[in-house]
Protein backbone atom coordinates (compact mmCIF):
# COMPACT_ATOMS: atom_id res chain seq x y z
CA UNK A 1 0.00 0.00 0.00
CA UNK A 2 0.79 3.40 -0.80
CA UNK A 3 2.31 6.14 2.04
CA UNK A 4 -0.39 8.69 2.58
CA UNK A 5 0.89 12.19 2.27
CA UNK A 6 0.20 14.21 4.71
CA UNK A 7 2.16 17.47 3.71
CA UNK A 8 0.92 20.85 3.31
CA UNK A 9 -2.01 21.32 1.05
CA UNK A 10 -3.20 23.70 -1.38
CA UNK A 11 -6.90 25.08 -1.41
CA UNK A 12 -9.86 26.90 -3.21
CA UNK A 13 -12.52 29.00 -1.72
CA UNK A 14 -16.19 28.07 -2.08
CA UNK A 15 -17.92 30.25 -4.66
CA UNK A 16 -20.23 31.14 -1.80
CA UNK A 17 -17.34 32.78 0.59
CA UNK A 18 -17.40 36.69 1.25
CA UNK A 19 -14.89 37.61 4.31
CA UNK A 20 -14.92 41.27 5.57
CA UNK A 21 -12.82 42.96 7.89
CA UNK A 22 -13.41 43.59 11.51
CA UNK A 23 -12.01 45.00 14.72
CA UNK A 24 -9.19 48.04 14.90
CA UNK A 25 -6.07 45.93 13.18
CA UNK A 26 -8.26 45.61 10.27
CA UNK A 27 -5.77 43.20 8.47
CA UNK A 28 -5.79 40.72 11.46
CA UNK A 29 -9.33 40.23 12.45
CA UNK A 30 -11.83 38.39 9.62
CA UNK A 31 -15.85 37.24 9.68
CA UNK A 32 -16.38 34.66 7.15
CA UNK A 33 -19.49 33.59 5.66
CA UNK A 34 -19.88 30.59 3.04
CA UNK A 35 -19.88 26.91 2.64
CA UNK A 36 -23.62 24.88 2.34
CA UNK A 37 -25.43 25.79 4.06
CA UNK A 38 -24.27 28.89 5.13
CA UNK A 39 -21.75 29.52 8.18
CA UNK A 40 -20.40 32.41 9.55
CA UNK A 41 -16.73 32.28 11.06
CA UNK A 42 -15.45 34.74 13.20
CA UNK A 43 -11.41 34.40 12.76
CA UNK A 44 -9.17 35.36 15.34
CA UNK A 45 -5.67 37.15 14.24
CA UNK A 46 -3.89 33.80 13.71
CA UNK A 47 -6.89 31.94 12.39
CA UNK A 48 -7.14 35.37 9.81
CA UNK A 49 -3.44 34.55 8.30
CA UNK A 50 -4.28 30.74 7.92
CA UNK A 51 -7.39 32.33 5.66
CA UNK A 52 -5.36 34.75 3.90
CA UNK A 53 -2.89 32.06 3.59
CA UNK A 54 -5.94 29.71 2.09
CA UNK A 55 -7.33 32.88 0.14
CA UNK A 56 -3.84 33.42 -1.71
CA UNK A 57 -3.39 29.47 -3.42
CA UNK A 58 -0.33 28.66 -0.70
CA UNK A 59 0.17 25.32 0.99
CA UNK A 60 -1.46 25.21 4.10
CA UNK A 61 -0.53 23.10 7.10
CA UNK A 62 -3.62 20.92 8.71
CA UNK A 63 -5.13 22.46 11.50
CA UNK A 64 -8.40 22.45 13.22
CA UNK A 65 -8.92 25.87 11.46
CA UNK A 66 -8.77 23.63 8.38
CA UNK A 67 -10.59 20.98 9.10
CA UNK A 68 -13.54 23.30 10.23
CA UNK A 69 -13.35 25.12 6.81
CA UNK A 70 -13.26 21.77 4.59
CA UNK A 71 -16.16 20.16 6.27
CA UNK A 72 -18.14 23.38 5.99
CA UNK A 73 -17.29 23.66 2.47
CA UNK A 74 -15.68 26.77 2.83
CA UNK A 75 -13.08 25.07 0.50
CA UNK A 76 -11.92 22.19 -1.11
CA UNK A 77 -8.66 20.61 -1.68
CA UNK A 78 -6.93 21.63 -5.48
CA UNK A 79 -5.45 18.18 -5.05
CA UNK A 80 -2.62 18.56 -7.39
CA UNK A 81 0.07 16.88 -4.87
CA UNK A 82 1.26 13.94 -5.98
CA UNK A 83 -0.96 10.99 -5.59
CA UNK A 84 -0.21 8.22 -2.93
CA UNK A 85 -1.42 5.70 -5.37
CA UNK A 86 -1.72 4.94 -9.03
CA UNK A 87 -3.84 2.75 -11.44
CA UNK A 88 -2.43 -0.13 -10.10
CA UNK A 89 -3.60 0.36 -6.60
CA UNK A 90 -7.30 0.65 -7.80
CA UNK A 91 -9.77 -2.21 -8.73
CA UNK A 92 -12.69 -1.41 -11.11
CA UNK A 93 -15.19 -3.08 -10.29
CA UNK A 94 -18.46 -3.20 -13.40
CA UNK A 95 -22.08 -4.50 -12.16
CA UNK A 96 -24.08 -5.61 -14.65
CA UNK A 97 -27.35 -7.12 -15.55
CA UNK A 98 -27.38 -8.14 -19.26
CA UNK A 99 -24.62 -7.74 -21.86
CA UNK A 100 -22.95 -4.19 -20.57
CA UNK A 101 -22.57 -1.21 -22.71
CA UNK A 102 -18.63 -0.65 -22.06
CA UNK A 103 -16.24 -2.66 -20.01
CA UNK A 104 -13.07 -1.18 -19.36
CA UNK A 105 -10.34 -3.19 -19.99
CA UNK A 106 -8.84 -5.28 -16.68
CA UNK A 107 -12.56 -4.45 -14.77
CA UNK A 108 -14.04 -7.20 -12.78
CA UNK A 109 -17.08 -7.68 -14.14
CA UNK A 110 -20.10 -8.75 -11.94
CA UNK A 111 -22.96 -10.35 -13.41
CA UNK A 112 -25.95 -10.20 -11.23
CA UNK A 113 -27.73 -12.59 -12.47
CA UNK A 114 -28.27 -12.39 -15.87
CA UNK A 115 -30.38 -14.66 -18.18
CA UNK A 116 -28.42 -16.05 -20.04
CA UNK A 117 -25.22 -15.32 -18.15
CA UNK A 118 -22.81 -12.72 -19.30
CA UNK A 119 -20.11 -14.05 -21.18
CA UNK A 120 -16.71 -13.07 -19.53
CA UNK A 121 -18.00 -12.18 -16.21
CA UNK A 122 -15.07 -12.65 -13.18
CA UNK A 123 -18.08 -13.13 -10.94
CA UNK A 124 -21.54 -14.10 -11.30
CA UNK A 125 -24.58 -14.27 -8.78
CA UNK A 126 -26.95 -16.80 -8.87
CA UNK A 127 -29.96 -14.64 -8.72
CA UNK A 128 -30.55 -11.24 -9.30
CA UNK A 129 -29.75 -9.44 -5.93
CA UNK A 130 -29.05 -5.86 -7.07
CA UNK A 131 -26.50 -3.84 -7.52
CA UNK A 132 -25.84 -3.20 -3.86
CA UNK A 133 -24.95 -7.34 -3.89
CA UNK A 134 -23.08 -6.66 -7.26
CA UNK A 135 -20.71 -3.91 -5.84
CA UNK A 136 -20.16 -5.81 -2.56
CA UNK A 137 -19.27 -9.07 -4.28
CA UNK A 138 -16.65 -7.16 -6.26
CA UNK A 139 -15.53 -5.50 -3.00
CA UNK A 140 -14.97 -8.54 -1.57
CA UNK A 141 -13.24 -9.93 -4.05
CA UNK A 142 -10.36 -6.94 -5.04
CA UNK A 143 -7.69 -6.29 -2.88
CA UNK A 144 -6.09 -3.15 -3.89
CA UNK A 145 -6.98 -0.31 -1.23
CA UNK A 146 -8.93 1.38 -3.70
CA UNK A 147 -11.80 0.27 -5.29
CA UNK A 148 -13.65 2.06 -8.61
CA UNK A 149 -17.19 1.27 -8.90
CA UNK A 150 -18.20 1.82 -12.89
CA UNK A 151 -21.77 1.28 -13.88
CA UNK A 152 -21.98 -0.65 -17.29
CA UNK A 153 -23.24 2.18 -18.95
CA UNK A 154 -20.34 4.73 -18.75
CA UNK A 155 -17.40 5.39 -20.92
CA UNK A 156 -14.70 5.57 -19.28
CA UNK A 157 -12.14 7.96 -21.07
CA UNK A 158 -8.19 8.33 -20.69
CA UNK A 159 -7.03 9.98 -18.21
CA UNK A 160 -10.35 10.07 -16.49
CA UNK A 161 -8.51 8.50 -12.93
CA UNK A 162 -5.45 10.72 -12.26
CA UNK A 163 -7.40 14.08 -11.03
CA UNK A 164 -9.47 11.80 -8.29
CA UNK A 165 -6.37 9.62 -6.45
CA UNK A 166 -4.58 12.84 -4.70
CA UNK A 167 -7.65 13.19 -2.78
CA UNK A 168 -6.79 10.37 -1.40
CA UNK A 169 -3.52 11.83 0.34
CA UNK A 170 -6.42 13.28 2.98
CA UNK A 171 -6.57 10.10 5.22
CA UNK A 172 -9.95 10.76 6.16
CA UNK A 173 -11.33 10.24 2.06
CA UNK A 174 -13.32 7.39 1.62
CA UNK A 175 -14.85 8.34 -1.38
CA UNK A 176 -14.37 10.93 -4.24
CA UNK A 177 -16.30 11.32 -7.69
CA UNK A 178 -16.11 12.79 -10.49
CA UNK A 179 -18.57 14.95 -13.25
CA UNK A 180 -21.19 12.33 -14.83
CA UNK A 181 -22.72 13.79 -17.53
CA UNK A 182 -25.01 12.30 -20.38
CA UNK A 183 -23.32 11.49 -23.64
CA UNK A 184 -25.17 13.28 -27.00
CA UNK A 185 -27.12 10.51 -28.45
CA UNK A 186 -29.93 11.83 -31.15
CA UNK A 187 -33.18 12.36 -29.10
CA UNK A 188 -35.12 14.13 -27.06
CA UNK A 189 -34.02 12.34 -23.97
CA UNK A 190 -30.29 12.84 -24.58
CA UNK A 191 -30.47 16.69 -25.87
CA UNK A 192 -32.31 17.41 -22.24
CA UNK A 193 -30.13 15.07 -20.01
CA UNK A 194 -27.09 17.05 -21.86
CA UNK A 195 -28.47 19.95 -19.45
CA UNK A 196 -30.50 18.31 -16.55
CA UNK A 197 -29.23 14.87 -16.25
CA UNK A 198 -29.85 13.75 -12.80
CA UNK A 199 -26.65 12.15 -12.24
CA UNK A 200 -24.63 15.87 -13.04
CA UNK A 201 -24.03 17.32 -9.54
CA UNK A 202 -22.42 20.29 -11.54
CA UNK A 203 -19.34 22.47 -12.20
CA UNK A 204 -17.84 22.92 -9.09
CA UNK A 205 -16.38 20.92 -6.56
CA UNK A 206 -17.59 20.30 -3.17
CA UNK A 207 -17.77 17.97 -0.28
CA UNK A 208 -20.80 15.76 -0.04
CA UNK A 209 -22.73 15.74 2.66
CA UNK A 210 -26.73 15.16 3.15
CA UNK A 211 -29.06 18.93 2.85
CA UNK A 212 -26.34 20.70 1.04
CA UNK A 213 -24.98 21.65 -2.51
CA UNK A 214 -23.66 18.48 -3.35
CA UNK A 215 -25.72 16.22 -1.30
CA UNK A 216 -24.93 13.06 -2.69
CA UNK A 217 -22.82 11.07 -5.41
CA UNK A 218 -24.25 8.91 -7.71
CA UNK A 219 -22.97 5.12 -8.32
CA UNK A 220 -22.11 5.66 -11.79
CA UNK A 221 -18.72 6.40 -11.02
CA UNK A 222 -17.20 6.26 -7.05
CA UNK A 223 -13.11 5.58 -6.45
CA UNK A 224 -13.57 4.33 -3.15
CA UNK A 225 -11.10 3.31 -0.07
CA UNK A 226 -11.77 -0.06 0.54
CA UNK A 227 -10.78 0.34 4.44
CA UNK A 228 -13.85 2.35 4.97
CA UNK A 229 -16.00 0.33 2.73
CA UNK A 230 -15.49 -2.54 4.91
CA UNK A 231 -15.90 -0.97 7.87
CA UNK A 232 -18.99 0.23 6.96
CA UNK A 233 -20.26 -3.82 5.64
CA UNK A 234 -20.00 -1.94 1.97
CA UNK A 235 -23.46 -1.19 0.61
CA UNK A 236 -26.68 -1.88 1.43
CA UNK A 237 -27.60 -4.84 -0.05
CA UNK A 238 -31.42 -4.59 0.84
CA UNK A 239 -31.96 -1.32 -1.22
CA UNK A 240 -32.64 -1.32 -5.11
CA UNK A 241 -32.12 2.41 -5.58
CA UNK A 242 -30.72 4.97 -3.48
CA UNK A 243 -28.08 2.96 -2.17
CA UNK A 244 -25.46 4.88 -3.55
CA UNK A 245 -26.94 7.87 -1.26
CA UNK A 246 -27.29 5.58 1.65
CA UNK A 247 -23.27 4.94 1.50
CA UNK A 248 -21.81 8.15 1.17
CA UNK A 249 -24.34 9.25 3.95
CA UNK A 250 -23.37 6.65 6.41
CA UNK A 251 -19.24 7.61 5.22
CA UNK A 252 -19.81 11.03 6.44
CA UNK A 253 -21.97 9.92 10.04
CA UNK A 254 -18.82 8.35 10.74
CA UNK A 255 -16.09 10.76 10.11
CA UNK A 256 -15.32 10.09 6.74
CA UNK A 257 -14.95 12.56 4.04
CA UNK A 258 -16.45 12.04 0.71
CA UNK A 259 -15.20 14.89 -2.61
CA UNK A 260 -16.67 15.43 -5.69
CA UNK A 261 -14.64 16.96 -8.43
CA UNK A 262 -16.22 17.91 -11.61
CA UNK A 263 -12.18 17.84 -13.18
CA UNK A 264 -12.41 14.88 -14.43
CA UNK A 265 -16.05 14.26 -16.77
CA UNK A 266 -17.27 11.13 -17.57
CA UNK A 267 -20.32 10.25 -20.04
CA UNK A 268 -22.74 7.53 -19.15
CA UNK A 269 -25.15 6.73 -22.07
CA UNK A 270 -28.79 8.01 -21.90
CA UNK A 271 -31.73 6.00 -21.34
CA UNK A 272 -33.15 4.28 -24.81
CA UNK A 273 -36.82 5.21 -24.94
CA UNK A 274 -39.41 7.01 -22.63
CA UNK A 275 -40.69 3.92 -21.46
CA UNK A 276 -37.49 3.17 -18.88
CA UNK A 277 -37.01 6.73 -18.72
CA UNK A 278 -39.97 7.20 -16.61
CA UNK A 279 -39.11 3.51 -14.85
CA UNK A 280 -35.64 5.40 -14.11
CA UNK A 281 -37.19 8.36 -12.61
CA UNK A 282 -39.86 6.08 -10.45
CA UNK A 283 -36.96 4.07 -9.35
CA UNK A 284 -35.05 7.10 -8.18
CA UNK A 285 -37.67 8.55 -6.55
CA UNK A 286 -38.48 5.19 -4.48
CA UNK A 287 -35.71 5.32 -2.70
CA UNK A 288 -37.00 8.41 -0.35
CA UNK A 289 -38.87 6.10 1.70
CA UNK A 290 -35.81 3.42 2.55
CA UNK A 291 -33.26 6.26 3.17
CA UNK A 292 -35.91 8.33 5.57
CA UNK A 293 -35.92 5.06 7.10
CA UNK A 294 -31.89 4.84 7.29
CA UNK A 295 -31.68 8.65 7.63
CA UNK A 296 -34.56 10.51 9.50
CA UNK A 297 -33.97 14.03 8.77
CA UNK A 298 -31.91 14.04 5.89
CA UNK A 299 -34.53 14.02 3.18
CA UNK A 300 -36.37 17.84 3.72
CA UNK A 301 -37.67 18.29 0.25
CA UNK A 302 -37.60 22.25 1.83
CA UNK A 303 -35.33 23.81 4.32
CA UNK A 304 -35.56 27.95 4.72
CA UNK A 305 -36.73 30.66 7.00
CA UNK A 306 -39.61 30.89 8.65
CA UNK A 307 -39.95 34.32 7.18
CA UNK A 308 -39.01 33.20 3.83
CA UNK A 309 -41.72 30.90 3.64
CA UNK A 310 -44.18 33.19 5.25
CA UNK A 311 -43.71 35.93 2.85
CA UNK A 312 -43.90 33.82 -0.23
CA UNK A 313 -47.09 32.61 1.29
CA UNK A 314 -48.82 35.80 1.28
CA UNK A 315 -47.07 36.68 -2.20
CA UNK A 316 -48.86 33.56 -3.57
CA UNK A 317 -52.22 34.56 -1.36
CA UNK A 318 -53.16 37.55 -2.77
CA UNK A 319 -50.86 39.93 -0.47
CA UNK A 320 -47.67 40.78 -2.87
CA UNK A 321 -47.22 44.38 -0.46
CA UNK A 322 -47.34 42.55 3.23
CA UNK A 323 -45.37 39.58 2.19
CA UNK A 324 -42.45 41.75 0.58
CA UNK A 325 -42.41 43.94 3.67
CA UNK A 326 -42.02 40.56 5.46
CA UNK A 327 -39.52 39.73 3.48
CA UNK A 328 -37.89 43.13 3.86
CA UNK A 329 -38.13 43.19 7.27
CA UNK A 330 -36.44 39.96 8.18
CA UNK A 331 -33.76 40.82 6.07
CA UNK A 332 -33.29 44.03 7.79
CA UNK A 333 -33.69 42.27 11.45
CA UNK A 334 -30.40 40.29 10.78
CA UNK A 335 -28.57 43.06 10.36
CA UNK A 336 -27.80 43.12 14.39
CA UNK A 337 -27.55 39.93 14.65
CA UNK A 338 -24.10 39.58 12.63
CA UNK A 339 -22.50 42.93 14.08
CA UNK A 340 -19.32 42.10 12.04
CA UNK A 341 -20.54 42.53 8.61
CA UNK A 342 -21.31 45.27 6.94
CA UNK A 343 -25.25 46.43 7.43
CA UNK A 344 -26.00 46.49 3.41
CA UNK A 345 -24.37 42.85 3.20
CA UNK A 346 -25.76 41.35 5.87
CA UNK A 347 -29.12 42.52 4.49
CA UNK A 348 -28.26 41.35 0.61
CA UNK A 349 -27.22 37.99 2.38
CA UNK A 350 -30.58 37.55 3.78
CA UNK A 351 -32.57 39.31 0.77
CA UNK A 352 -31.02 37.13 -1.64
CA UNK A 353 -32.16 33.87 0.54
CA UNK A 354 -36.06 34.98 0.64
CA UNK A 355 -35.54 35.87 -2.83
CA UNK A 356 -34.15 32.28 -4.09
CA UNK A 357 -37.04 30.25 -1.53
CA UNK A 358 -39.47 31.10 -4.24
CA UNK A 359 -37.71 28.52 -6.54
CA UNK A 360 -37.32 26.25 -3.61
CA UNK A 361 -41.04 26.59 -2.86
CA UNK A 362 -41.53 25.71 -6.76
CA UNK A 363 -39.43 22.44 -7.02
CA UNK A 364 -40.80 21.24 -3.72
CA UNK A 365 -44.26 21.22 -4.91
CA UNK A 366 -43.48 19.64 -7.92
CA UNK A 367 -41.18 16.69 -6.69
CA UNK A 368 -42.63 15.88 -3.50
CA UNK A 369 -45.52 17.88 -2.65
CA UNK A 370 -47.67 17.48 -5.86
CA UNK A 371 -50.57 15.66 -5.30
CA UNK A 372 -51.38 17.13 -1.96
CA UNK A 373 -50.90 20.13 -4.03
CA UNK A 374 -53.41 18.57 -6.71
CA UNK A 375 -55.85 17.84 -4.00
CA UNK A 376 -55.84 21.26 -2.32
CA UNK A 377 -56.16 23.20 -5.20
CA UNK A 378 -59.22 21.96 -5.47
CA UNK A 379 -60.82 23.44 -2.66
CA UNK A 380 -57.78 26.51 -2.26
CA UNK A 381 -57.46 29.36 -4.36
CA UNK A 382 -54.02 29.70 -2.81
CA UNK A 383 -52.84 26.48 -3.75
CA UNK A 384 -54.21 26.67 -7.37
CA UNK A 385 -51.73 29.44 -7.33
CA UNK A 386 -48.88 27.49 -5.70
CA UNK A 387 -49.18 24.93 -8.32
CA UNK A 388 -49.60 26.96 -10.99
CA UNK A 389 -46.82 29.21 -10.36
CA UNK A 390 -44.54 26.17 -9.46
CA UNK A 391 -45.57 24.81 -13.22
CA UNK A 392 -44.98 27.70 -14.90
CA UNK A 393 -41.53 27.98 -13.17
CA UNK A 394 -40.19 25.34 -14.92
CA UNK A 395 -37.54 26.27 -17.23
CA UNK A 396 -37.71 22.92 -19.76
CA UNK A 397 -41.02 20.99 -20.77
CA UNK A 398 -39.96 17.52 -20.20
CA UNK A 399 -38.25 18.91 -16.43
CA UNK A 400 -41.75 18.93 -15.79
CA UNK A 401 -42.48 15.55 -16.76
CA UNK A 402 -39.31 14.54 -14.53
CA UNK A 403 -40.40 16.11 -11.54
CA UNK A 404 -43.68 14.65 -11.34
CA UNK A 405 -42.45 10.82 -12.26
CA UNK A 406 -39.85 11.05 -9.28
CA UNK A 407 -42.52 12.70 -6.91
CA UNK A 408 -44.36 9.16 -8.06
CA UNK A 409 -42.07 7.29 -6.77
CA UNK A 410 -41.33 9.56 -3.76
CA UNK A 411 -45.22 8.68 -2.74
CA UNK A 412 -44.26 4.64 -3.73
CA UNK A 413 -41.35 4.51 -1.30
CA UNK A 414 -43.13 6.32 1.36
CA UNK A 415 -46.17 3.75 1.20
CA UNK A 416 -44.15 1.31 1.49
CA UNK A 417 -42.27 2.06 4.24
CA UNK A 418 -45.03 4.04 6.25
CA UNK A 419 -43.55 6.94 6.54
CA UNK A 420 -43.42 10.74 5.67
CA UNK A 421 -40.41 11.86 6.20
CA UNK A 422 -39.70 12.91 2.98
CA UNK A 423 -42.37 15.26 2.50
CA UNK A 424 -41.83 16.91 5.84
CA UNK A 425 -39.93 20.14 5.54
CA UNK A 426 -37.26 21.89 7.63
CA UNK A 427 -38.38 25.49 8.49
CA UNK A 428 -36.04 27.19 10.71
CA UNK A 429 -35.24 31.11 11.55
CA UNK A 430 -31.90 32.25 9.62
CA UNK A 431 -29.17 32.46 10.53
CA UNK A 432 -30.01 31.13 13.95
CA UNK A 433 -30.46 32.13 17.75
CA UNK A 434 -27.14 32.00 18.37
CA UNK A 435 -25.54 32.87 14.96
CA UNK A 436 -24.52 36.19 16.72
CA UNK A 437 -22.63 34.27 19.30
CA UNK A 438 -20.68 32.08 17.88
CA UNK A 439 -17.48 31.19 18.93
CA UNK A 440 -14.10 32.43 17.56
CA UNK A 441 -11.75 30.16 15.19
């Protein structure tokens, strides 16, 4: 095995991170707000010239400072050290159910049953158990300390590995993945995905963690330590969708970190024909009700203000002037509350989130609140204008279309797991009681 680096590190800031001056040695004493969701760090002088050291693209020692700031997501490791371990130290491990799309070459390839077996397959299952049973036979058959899970449908191109191993010179990675994004295949289905495929977690890198930017990583592509995989018992064998989710969430409950860094791109192929499109979506959205299960909490389909929400409310009910002077007002009552920042950005900060709830409002009705929304509508003028303003909100016709299929299976996995976690949402007063008292870094 490899030697883990453990060396000064280079960093990036968040897009999200504003810093501003404070105190009388202006250059010494920071406040810090960014990461997802949003945290605000008041910096003492030392903790200030680690940030400035951050800010400027130096190597910075590890330090609790750090730490704090990288599992905020305040910024993320340029990882451009050299790696601890090469191709050689990684298995890649292909489940598959039927003839696969792309093998790479060297993969173990796992059939899970297939009818009639796959020809070539290193392993194969005598039933069809999943893909959770596919992955953890592979898993327990490598023994590199790094494992690549590679869904049958993905191309994997050169060079797509070296930008993910450095990570791996953090001791605390577990799991890191990179940009999946749909390949262009003629259609209607690919020329959308292109632009809204629902394995893209975007541009920009970030650390995944449940209720924030990047809040999961799909399966399609995950370089994974096998140390913590086994810890962990691998993945969850009894869940046909979402256990991708369920791993990197249980990762991060126990201390491990999990990246995602949209350097390197990958293209998995789109699905065929509308028909297992919507099957796909269904699926996806089925696994709400196994991972509220696993994860109470952790599936909000809404978390804002109070006030946000309120003043949307009376937008929607007929009251555009009170719920803007809501809206106005709340921002303007957290100006005290964060004393360090300047009053006209500590009022954009908050302006901007009332602003963007709208949107959240929108999707939430769409993808996990829509029939309720259906059903009250009938009887509501106010929620014949929720829905309608959620519908018209959407920027793409067949997004629509996408939304609604998932919130099908949303309602499916809920059913049949009796619960409703995953329409409950998390309303709570930004930025907190005791945002104005937090402690110094």
């Amino acid at each position: 095995m490899a030697a883990v680096v453990t060396g000064p590190r280079r960093y990036v800031l968040d897009s999200s991170v504003q810093a501003w001056s404070s105190g009388v040695r202006s250059q010494e004493h920071l406040v810090v707000v960014g990461g997802s969701p949003l945290k605000l760090f008041r910096l003492t002088p030392a903790g200030a010239r680690t940030f400035e050291t951050l800010r400027s693209g130096e190597p910075v020692a590890d330090s609790p400072l750090v730490d704090r700031l990288l599992d905020a997501g305040v910024v993320h490791p340029v990882a451009d050290e050299p790696a601890p371990y090469s191709a050689d130290d990684v298995t890649v491990v292909v489940p598959t159910l039927g003839t696969p799309t792309h093998v790479p070459a060297g993969a173990l390839l796992v059939d899970d049953g297939s009818n009639p077996p796959v020809a070539g397959a290193s392993i194969r299952l005598d039933r069809n158990r999943g893909p959770a049973a596919a992955r953890n036979a592979g898993l327990a058959t490598a023994d590199t300390p790094l494992i690549a899970f590679v869904d049958a449908d993905v191309d994997l191109p050169d060079g797509w590995l070296e930008p993910l191993l450095p990570h791996f010179a953090d001791p605390k990675v577990a799991v890191v993945a990179p940009r999946i994004v749909t390949a262009a295949r003629p259609g209607a289905i690919s020329a959308y995905e292109h632009d809204h495929g629902p394995l893209d977690m975007g541009p920009e890198a970030g650390r995944v963690r449940a209720g924030t930017r990047v809040s999961y990583l799909p399966a399609a592509v995950l370089v994974c330590r096998a140390e913590a995989l086994h810890e962990l018992g691998g993945f969850d064998e009894a869940m046909r969708y979402g256990e991708d989710v369920d791993l990197v969430w249980r990762l991060d409950d126990a201390g491990w970190r999990c990246r995602y860094d949209p350097r390197s791109v990958i293209e998995h192929e789109p699905r065929p024909d509308w028909r297992s499109w919507v099957q796909q979506r269904i699926g996806y959205g089925s696994s709400a009700g196994p991972l509220a299960v696993r994860h109470p909490g952790k599936l909000a389909p809404l978390r804002m203000s109070g006030w946000s929400l309120a003043a949307w409310l009376l937008a929607i009910g007929g009251r555009p002037v009170t719920g803007t002077a809501i809206g106005v007002g709340s921002a303007a009552a957290l100006i005290p509350k964060l004393p360090d920042v300047p009053p006209r950005d500590a009022f954009r900060l908050a302006a901007m989130g009332n602003a963007r709830a709208g949107e959240s409002i929108a999707h939430a009705i769409r993808r996990t609140w829509f029939p309720l929304a259906v059903l009250l509508a009938l009887r509501s003028t106010i929620a014949r204008r929720a829905l309608l303003a959620s519908v018209v909100a959407v920027r793409h016709p067949i997004a629509l279309a996408d939304d609604v299929t998932y919130c099908v299976g949303v309602w499916k996995g809920m059913l049949a797991e009796r619960t409703l976690d995953p329409i409950v949402p998390e309303i709570t007063s930004w930025p907190g009681r005791s945002a104005g008292r937090r402690p110094r870094s």
